[in-house]
PDB file of N, CA and C in Angstrom:
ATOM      1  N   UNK A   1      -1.715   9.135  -8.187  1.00  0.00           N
ATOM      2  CA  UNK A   1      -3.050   9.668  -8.167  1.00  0.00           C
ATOM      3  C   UNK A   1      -3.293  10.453  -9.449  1.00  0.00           C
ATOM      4  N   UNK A   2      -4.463  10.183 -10.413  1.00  0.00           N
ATOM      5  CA  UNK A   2      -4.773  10.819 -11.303  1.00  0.00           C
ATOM      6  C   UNK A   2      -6.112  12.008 -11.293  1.00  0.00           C
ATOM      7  N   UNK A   3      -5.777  13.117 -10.531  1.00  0.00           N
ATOM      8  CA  UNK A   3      -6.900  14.212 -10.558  1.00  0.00           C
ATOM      9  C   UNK A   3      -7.501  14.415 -11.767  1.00  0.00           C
ATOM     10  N   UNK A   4      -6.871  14.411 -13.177  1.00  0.00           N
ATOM     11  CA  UNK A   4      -7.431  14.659 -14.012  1.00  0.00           C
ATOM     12  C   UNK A   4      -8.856  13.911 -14.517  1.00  0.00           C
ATOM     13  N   UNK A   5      -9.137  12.460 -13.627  1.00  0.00           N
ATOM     14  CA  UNK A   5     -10.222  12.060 -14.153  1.00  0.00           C
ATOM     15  C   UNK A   5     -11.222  11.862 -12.707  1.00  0.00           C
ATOM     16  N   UNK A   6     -11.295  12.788 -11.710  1.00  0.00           N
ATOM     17  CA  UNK A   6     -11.219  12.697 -10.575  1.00  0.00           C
ATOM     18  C   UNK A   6     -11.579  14.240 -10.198  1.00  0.00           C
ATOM     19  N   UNK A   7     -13.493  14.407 -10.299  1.00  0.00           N
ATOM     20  CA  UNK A   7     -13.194  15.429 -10.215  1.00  0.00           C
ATOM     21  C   UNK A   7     -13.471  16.158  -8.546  1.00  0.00           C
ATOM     22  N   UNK A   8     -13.137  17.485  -8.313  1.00  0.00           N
ATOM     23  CA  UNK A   8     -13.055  17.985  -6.670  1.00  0.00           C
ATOM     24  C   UNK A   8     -13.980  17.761  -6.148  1.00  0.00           C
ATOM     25  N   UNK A   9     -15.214  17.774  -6.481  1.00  0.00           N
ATOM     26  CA  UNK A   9     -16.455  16.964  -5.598  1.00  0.00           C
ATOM     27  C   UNK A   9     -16.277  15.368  -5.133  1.00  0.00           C
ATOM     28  N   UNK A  10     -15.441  14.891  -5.948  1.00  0.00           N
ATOM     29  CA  UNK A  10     -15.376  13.135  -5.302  1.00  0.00           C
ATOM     30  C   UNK A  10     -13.887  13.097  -4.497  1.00  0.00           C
ATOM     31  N   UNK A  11     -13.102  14.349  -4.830  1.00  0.00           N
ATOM     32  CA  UNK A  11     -11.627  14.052  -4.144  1.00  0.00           C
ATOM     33  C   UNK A  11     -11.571  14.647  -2.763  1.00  0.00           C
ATOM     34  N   UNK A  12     -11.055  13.583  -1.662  1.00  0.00           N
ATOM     35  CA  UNK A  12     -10.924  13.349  -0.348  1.00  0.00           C
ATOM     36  C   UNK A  12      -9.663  14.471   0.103  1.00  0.00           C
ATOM     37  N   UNK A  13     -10.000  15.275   0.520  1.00  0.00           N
ATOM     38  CA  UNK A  13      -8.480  16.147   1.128  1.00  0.00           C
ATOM     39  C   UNK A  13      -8.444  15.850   2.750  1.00  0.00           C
ATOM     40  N   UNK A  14      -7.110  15.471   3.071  1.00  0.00           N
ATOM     41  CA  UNK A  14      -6.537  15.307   4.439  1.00  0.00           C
ATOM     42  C   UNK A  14      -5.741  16.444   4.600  1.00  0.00           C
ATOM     43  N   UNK A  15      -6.182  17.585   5.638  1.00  0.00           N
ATOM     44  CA  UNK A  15      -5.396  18.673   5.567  1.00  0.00           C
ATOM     45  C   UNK A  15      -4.533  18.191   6.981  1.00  0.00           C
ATOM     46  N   UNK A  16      -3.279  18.444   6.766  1.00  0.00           N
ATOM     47  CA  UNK A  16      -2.437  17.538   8.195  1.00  0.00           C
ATOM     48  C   UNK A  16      -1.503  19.016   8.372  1.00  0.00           C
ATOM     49  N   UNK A  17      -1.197  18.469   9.845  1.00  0.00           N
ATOM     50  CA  UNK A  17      -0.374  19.618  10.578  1.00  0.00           C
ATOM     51  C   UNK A  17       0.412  18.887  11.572  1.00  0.00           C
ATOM     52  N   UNK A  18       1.463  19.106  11.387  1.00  0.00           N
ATOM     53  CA  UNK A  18       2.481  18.568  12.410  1.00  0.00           C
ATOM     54  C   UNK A  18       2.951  19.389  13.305  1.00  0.00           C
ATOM     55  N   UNK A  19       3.231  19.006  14.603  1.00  0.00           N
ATOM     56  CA  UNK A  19       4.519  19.953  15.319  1.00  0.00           C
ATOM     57  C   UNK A  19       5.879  18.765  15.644  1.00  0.00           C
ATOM     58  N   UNK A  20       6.805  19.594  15.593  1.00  0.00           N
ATOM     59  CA  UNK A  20       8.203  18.733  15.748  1.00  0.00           C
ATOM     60  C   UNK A  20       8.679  19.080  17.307  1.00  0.00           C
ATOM     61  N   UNK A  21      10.144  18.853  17.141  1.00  0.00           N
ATOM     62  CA  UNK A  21      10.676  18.826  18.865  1.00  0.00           C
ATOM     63  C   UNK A  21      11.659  19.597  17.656  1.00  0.00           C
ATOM     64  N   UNK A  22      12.414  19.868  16.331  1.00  0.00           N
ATOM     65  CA  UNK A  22      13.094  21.143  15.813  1.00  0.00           C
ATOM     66  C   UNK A  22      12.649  20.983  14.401  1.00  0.00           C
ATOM     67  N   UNK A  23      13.882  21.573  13.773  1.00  0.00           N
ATOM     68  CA  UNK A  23      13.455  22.452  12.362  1.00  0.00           C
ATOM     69  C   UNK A  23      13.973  20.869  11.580  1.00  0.00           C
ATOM     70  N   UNK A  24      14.248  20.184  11.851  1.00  0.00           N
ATOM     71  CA  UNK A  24      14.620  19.192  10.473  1.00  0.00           C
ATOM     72  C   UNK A  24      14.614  17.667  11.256  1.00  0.00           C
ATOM     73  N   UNK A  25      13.969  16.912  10.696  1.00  0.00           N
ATOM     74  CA  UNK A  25      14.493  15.204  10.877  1.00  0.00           C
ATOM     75  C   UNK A  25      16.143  14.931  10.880  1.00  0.00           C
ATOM     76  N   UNK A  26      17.065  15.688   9.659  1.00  0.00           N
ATOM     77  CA  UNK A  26      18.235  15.830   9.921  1.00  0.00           C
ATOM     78  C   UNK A  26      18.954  15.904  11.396  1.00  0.00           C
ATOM     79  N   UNK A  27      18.738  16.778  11.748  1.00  0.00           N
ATOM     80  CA  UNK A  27      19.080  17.403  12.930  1.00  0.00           C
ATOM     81  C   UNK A  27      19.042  16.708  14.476  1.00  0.00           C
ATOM     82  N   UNK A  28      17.787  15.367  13.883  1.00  0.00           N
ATOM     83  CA  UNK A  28      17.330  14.422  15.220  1.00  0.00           C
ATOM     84  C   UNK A  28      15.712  15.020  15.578  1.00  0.00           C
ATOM     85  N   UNK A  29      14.724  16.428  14.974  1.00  0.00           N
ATOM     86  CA  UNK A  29      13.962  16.761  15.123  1.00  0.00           C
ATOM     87  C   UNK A  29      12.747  15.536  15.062  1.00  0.00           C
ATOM     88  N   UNK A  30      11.759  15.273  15.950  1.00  0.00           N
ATOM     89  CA  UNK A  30      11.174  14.085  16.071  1.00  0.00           C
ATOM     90  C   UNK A  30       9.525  14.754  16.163  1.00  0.00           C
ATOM     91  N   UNK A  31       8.779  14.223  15.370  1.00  0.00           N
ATOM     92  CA  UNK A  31       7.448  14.753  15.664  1.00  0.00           C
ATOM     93  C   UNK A  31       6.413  14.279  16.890  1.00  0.00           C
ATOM     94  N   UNK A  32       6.156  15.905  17.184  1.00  0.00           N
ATOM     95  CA  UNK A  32       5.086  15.634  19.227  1.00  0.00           C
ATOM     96  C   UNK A  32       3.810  15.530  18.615  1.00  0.00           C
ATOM     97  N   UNK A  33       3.391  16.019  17.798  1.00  0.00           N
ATOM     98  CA  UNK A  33       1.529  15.864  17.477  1.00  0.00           C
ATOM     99  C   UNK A  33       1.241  16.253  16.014  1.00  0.00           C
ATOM    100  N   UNK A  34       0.164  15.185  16.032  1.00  0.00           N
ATOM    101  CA  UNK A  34      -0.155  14.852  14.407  1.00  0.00           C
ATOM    102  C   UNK A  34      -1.597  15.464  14.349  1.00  0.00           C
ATOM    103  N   UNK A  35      -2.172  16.290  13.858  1.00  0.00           N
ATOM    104  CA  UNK A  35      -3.731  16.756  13.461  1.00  0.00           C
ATOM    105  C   UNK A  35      -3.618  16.881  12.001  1.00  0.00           C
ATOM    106  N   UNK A  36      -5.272  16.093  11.861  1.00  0.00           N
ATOM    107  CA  UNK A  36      -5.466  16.084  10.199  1.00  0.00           C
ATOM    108  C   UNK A  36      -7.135  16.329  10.203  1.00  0.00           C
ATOM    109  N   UNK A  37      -7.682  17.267   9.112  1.00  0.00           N
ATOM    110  CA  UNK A  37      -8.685  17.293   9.125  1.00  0.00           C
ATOM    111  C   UNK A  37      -9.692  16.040   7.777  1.00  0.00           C
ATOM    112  N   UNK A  38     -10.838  15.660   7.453  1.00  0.00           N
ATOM    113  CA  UNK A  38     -10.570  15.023   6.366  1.00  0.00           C
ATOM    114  C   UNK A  38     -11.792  15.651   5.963  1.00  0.00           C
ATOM    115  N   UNK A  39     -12.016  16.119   4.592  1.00  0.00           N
ATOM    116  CA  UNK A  39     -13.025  16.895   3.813  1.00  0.00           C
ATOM    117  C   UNK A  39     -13.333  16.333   2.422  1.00  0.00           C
ATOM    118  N   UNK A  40     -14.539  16.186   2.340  1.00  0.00           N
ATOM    119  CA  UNK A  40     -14.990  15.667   1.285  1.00  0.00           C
ATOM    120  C   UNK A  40     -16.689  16.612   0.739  1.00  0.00           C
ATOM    121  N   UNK A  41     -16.042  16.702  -0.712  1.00  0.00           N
ATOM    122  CA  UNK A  41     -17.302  17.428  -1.247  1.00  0.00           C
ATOM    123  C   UNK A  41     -17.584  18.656  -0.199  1.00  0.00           C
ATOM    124  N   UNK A  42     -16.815  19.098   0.469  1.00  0.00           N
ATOM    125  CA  UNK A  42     -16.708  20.231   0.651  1.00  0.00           C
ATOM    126  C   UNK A  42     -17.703  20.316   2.439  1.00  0.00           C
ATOM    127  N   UNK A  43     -17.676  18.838   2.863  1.00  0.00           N
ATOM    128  CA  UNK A  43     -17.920  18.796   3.754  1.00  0.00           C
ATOM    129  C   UNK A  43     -17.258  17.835   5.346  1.00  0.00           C
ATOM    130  N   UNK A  44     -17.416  18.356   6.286  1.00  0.00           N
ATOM    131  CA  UNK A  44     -15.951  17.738   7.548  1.00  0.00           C
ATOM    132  C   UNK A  44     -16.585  15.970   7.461  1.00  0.00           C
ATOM    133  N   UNK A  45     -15.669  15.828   7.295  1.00  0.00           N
ATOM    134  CA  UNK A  45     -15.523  13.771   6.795  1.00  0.00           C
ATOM    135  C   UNK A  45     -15.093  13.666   8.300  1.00  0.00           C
ATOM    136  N   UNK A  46     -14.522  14.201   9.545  1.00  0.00           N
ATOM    137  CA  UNK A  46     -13.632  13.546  10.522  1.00  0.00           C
ATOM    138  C   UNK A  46     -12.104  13.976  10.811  1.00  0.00           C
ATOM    139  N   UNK A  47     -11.600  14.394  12.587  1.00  0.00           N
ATOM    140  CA  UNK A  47     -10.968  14.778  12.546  1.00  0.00           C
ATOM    141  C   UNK A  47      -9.593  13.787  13.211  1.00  0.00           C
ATOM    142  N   UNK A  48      -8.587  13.671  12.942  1.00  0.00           N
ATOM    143  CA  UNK A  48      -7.565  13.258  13.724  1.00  0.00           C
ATOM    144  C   UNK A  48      -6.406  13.903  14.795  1.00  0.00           C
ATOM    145  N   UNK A  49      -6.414  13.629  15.985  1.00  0.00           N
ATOM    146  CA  UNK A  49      -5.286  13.946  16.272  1.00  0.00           C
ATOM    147  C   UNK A  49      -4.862  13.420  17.756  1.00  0.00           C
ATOM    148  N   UNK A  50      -3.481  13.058  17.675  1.00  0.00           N
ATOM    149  CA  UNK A  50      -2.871  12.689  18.730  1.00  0.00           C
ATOM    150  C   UNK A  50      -1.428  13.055  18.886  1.00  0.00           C
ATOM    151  N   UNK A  51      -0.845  13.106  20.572  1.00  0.00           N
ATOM    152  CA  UNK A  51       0.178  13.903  20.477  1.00  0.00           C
ATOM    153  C   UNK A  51       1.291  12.412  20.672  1.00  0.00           C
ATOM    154  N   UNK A  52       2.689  12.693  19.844  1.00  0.00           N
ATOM    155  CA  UNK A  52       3.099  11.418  19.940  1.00  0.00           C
ATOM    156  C   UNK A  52       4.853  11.905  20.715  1.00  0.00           C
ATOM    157  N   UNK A  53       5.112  10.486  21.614  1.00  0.00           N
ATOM    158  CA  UNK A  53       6.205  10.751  22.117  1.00  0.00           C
ATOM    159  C   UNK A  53       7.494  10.703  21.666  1.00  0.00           C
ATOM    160  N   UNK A  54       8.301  11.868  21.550  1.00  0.00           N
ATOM    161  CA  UNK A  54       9.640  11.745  20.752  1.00  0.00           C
ATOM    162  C   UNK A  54      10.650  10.632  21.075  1.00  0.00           C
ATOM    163  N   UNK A  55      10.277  10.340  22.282  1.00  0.00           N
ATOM    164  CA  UNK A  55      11.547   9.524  23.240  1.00  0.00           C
ATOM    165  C   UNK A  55      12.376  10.618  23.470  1.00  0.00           C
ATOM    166  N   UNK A  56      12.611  11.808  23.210  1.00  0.00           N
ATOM    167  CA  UNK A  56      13.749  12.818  23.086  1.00  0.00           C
ATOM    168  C   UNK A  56      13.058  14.354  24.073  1.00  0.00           C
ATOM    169  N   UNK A  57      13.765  14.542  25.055  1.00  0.00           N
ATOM    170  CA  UNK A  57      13.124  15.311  25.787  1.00  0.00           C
ATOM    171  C   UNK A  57      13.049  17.008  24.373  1.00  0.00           C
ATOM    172  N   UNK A  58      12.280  17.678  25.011  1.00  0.00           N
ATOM    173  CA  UNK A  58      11.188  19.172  24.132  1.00  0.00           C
ATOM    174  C   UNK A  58      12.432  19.765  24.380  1.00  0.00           C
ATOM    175  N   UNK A  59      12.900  21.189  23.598  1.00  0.00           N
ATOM    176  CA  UNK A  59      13.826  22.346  23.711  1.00  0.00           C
ATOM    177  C   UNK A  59      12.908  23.201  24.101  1.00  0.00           C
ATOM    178  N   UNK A  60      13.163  23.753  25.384  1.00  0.00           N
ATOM    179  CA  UNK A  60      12.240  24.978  25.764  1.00  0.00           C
ATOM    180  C   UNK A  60      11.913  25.877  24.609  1.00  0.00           C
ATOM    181  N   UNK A  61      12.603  25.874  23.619  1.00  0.00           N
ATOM    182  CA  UNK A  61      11.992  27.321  22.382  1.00  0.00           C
ATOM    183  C   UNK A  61      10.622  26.262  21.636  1.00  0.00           C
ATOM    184  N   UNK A  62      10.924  24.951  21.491  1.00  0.00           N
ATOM    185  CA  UNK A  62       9.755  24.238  20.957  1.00  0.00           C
ATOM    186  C   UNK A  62       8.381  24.586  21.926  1.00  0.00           C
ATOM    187  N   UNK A  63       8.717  24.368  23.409  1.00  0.00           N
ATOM    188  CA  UNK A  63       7.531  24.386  24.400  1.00  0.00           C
ATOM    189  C   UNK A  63       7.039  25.871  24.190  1.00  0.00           C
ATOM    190  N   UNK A  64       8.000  26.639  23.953  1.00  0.00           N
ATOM    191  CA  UNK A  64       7.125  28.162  24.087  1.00  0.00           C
ATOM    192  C   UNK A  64       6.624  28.616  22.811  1.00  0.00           C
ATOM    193  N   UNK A  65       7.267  27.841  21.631  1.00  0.00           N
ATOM    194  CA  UNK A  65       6.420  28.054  20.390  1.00  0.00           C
ATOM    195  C   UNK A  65       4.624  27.263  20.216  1.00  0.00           C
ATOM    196  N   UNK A  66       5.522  25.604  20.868  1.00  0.00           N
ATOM    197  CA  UNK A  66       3.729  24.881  20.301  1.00  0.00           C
ATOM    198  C   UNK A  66       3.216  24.835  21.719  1.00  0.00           C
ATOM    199  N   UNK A  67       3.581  25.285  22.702  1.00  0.00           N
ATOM    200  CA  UNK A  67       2.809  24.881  23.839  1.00  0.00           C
ATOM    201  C   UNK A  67       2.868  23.334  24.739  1.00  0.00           C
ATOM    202  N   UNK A  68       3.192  22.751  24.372  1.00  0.00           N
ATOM    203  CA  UNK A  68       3.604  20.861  24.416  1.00  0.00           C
ATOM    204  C   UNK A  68       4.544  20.755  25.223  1.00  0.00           C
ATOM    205  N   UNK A  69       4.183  19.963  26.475  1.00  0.00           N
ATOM    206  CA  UNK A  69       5.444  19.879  27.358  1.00  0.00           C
ATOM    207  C   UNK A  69       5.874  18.407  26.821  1.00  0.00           C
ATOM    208  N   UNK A  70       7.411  17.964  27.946  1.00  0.00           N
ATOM    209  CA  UNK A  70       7.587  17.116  27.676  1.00  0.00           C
ATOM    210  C   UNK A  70       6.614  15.925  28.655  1.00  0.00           C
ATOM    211  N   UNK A  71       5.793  16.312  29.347  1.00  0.00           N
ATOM    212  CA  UNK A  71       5.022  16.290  30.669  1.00  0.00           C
ATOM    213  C   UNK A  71       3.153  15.890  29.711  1.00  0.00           C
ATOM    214  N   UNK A  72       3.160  16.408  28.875  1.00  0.00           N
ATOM    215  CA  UNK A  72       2.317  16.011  28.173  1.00  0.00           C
ATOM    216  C   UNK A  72       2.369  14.965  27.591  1.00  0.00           C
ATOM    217  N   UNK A  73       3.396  14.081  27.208  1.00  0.00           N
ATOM    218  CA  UNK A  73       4.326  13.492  26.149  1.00  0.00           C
ATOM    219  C   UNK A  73       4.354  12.146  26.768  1.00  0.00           C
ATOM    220  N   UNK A  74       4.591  12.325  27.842  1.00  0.00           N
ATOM    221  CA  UNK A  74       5.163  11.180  28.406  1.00  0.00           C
ATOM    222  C   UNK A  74       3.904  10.148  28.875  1.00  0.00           C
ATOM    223  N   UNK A  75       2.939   9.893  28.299  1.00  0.00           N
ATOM    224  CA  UNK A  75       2.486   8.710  28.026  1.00  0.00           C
ATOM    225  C   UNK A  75       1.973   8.821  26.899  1.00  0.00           C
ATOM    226  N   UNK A  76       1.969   9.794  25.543  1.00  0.00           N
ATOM    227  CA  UNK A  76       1.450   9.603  24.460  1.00  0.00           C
ATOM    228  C   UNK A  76       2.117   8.339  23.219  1.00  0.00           C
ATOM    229  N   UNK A  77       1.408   8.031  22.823  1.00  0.00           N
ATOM    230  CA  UNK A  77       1.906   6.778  21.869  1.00  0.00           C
ATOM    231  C   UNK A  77       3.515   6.916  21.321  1.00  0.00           C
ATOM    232  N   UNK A  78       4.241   6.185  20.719  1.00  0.00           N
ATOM    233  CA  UNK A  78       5.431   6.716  20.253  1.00  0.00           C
ATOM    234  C   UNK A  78       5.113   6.248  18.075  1.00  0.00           C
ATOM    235  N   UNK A  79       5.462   7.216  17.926  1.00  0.00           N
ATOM    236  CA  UNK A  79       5.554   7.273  16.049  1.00  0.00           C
ATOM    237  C   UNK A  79       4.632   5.894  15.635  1.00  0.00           C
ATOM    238  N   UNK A  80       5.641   4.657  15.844  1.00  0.00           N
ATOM    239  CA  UNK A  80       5.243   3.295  14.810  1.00  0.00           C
ATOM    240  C   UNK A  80       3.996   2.771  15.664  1.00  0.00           C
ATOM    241  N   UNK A  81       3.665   3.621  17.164  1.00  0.00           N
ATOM    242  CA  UNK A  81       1.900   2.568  17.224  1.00  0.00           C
ATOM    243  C   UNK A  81       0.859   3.611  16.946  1.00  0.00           C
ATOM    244  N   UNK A  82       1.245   5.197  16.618  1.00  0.00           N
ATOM    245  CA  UNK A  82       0.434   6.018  16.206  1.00  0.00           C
ATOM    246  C   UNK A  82       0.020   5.995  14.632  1.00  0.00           C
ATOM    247  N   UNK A  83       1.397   5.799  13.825  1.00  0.00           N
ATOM    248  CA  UNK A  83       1.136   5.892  12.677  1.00  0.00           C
ATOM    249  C   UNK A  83      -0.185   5.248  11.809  1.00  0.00           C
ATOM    250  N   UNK A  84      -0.165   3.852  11.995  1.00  0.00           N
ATOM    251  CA  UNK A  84      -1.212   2.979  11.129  1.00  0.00           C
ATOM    252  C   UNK A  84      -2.779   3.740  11.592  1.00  0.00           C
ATOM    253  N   UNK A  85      -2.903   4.251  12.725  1.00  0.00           N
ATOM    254  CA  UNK A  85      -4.131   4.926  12.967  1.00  0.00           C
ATOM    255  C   UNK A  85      -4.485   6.271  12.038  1.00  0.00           C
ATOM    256  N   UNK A  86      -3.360   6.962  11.341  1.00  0.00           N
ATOM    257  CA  UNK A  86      -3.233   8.176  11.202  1.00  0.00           C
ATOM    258  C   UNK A  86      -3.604   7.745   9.865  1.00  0.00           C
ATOM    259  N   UNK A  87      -2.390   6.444   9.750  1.00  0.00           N
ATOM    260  CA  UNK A  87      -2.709   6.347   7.961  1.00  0.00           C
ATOM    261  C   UNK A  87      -4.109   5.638   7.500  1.00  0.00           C
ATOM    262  N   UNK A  88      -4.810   4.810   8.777  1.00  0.00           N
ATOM    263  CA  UNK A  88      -6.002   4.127   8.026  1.00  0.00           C
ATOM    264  C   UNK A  88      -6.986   5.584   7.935  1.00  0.00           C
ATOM    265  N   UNK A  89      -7.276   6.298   8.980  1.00  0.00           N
ATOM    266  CA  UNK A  89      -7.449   7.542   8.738  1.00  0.00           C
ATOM    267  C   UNK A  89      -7.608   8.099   7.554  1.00  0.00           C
ATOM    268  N   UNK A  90      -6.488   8.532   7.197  1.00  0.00           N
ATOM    269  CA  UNK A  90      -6.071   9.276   6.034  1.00  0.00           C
ATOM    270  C   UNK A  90      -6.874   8.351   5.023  1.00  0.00           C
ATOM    271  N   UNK A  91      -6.721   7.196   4.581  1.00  0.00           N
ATOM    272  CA  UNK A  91      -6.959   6.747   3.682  1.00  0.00           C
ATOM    273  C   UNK A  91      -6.141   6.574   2.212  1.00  0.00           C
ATOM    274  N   UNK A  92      -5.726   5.278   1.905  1.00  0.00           N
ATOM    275  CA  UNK A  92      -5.074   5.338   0.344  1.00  0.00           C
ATOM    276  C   UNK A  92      -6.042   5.399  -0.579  1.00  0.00           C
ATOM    277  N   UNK A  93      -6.951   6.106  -0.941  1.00  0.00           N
ATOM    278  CA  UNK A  93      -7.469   6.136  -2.285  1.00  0.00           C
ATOM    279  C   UNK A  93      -7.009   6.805  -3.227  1.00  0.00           C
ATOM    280  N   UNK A  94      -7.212   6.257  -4.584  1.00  0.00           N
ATOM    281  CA  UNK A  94      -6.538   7.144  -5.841  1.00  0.00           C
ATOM    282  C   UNK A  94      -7.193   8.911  -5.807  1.00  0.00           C
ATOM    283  N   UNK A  95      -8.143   8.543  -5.166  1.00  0.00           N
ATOM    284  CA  UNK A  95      -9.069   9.744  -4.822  1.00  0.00           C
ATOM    285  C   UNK A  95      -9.004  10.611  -3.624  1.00  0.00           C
ATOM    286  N   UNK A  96      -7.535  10.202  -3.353  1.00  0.00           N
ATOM    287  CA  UNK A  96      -7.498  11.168  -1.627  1.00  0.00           C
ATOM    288  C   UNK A  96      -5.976  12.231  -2.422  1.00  0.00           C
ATOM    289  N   UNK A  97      -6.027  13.162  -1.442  1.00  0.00           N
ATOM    290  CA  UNK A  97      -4.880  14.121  -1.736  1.00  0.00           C
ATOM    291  C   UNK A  97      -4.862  14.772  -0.618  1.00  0.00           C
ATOM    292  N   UNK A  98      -3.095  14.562   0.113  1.00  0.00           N
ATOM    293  CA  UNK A  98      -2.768  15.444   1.660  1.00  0.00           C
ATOM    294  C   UNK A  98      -2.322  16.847   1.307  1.00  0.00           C
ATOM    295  N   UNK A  99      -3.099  17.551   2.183  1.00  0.00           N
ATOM    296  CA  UNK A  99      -2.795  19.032   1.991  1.00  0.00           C
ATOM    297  C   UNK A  99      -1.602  19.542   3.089  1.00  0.00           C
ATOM    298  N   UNK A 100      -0.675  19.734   3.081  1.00  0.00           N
ATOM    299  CA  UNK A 100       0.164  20.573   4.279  1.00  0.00           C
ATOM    300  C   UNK A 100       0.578  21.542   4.177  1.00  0.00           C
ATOM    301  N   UNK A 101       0.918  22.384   5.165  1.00  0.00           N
ATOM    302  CA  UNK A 101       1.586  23.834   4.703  1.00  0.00           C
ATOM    303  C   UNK A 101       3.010  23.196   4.784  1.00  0.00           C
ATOM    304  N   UNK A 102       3.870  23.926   4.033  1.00  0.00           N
ATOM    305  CA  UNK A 102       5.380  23.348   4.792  1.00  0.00           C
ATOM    306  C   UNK A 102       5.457  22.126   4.226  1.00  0.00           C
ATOM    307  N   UNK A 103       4.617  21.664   2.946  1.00  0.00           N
ATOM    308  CA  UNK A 103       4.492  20.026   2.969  1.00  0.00           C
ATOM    309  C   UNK A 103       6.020  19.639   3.213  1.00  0.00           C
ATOM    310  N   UNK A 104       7.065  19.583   2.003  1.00  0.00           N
ATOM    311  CA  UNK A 104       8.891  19.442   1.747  1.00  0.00           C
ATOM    312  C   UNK A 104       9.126  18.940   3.513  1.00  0.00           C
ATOM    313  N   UNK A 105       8.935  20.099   4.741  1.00  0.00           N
ATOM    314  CA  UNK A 105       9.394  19.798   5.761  1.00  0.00           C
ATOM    315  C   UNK A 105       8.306  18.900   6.543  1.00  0.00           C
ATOM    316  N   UNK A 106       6.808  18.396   6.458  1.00  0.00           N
ATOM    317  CA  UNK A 106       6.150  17.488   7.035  1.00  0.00           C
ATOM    318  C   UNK A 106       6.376  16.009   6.500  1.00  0.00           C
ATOM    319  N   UNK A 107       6.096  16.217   5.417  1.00  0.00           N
ATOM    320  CA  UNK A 107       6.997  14.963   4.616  1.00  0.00           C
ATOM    321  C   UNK A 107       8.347  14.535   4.608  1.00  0.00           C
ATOM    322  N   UNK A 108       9.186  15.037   5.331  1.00  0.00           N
ATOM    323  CA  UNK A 108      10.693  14.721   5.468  1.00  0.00           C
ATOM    324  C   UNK A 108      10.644  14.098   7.034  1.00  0.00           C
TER     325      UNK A 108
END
C-alpha cells in the first residue's frame, strides 16, 4: 500500500478488534469474536462482527474478562467459514489500511 499518493480523505480504515480464548496463537489461543468498524472520509462505511467458534472450550479468566461463554460459541461459525466474510468486508484496496490496538498480537 502506497499512502504517500493516497491521500486520508480517499483512505478506507478497518478498525478491528479481536477477543481470543488466551494471550498467544503459540500457546493454542484461538480467536471467539471478530468486530471491525469501516470509515471512510471520516464517515461510518459499515460495521462487522461475529463471534467465532474455537472448537476449544473458554478458560473461565477469558469468560470473566470478555464476557463470552463457551455456550455462546457453540453454534457460531468456526475461523475458515467466517473469515472470507470478514475479509470481503474489509476490503483489499491499495487504499484500505487495518487499524488494531495490539496489532503484533491480532495479526499473529
Amino acid at each position: 500500500m502506497v499512502l504517500g499518493s493516497t491521500s486520508l480523505q480517499q483512505t478506507t480504515f478497518v478498525i478491528v478488534d479481536l477477543e481470543t480464548t488466551g494471550a498467544s496463537p503459540k500457546t493454542g489461543a484461538a480467536i471467539t469474536e471478530i468486530g471491525a468498524v469501516k470509515v471512510k472520509s471520516g464517515e461510518h462505511h459499515g460495521e462487522f462482527e461475529s463471534f467465532v467458534n474455537p472448537l476449544t472450550p473458554i478458560p473461565d479468566y477469558i469468560t470473566q474478562m470478555t464476557g463470552i461463554t463457551d455456550l455462546m460459541l457453540a453454534t457460531a461459525p468456526v475461523i475458515d467459514e467466517i473469515l472470507p466474510a470478514f475479509l470481503e468486508f474489509a476490503g483489499s484496496s491499495d487504499q484500505t489500511v487495518i487499524v488494531a490496538h495490539n496489532a503484533p498480537f491480532d495479526l499473529s
